[in-house]
N, C-alpha and C. Protein backbone atom coordinates (compact mmCIF):
# COMPACT_ATOMS: atom_id res chain seq x y z
N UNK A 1 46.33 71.29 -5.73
CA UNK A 1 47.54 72.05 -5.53
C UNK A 1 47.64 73.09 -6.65
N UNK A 2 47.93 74.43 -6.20
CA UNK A 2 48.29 75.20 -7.27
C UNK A 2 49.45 75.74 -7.38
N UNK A 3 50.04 76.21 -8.61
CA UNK A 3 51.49 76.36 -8.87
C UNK A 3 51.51 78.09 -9.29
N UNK A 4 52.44 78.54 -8.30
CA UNK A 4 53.26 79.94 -8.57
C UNK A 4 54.21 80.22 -9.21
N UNK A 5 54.54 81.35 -9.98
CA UNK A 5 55.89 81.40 -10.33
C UNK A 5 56.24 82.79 -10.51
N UNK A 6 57.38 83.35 -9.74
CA UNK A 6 58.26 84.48 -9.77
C UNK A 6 59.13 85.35 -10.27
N UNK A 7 58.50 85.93 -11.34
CA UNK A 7 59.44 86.43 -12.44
C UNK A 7 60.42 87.31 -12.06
N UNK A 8 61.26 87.98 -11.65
CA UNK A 8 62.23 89.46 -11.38
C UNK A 8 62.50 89.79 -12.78
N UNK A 9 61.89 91.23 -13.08
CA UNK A 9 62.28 91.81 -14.44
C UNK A 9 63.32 93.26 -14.62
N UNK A 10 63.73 93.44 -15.47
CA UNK A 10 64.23 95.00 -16.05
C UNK A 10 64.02 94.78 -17.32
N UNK A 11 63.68 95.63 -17.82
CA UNK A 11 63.57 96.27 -19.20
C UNK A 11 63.42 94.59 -19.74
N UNK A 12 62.14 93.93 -19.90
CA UNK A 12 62.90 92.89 -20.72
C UNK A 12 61.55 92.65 -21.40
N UNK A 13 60.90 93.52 -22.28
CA UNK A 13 59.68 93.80 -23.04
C UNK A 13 60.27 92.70 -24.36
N UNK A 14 61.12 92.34 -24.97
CA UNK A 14 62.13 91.45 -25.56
C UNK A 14 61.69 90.01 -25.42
N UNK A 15 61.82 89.71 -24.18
CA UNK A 15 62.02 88.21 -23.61
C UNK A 15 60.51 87.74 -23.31
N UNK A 16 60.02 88.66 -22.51
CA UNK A 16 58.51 88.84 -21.57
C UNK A 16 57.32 87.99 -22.11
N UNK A 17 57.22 88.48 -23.27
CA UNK A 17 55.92 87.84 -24.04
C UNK A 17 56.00 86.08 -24.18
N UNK A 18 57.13 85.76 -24.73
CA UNK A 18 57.58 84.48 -24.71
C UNK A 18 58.06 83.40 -23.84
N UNK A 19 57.88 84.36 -22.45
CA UNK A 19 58.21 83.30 -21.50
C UNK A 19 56.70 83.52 -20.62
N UNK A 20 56.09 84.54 -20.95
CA UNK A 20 54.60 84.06 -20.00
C UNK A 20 53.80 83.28 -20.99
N UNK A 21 53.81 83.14 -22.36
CA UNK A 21 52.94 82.02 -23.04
C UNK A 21 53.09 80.80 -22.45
N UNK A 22 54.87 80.74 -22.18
CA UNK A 22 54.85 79.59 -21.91
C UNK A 22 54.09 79.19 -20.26
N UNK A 23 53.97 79.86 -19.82
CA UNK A 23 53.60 79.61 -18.33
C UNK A 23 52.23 79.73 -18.16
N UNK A 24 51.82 79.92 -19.41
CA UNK A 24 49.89 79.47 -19.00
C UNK A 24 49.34 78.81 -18.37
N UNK A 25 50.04 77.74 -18.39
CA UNK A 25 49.33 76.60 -17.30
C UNK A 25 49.61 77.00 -16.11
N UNK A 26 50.44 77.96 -15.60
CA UNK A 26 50.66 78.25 -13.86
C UNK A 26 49.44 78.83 -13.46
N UNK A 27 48.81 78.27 -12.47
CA UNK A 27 47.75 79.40 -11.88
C UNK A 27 47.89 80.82 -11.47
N UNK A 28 49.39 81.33 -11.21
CA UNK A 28 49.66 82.30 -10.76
C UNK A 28 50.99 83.11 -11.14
N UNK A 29 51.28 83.93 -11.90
CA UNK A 29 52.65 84.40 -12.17
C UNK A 29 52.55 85.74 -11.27
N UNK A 30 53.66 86.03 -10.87
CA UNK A 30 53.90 87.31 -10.39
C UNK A 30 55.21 87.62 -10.80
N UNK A 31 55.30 89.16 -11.46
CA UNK A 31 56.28 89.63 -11.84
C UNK A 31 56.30 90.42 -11.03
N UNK A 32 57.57 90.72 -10.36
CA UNK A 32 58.28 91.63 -9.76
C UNK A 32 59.16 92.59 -10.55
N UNK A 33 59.34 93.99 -11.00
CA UNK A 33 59.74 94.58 -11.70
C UNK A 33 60.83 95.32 -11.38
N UNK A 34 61.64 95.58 -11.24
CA UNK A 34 63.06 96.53 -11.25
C UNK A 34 62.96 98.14 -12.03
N UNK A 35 61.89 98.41 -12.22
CA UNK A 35 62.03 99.83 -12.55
C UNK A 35 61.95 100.10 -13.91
N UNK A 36 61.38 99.28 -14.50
CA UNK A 36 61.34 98.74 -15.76
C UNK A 36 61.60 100.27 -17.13
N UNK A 37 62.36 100.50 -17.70
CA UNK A 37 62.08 102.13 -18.35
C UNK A 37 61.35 101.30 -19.89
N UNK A 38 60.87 100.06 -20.19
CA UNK A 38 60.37 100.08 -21.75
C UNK A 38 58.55 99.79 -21.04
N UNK A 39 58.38 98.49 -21.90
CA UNK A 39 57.03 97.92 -22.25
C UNK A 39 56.30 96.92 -21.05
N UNK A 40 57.43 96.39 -20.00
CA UNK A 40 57.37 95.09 -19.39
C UNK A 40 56.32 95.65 -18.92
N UNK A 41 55.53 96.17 -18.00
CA UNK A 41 54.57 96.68 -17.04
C UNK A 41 53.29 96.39 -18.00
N UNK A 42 53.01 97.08 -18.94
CA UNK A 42 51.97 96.75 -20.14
C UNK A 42 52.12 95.63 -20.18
N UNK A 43 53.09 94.45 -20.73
CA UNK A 43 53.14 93.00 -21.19
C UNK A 43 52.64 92.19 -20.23
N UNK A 44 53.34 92.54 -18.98
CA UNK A 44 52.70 91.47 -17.90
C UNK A 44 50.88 92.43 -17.57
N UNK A 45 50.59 93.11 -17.48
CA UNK A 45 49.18 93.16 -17.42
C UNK A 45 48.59 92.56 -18.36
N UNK A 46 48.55 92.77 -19.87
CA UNK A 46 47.99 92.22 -20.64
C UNK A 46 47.84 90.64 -20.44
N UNK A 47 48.84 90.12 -19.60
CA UNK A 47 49.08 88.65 -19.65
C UNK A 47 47.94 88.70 -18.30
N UNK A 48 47.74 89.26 -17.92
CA UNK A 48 47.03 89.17 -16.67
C UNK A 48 47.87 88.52 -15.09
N UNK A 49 48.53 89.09 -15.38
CA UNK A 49 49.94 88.97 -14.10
C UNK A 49 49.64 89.82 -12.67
N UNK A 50 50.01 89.21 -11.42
CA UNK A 50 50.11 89.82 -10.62
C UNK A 50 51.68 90.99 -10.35
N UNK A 51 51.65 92.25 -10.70
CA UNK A 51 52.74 93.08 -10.56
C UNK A 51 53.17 93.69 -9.07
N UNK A 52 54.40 93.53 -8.76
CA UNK A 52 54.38 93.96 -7.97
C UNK A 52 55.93 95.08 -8.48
């Protein structure tokens, strides 16, 4: 079984880093973004995130 999880973001380059460490063990994060105007888009790639 593998485990997903669904982020919805805005601007939250702040929060971002510290809540995908924690979710390493998910096989799959996908952030969904709101139009993001800072860093989030960079953070979740680097994390290797699916963006949508």
């Amino acid at each position: 079984m593998s485990i997903s999880v669904v982020i919805i973001t805005n601007n939250e380059e702040r929060n971002l880093p510290r809540t995908l460490e924690q979710l390493r063990w998910c096989d799959d994060v996908i952030v969904v973004d709101s139009y993001s105007q800072d860093r989030t888009l960079e953070i979740a790639h680097a994390f290797q995130c699916r963006v949508v």
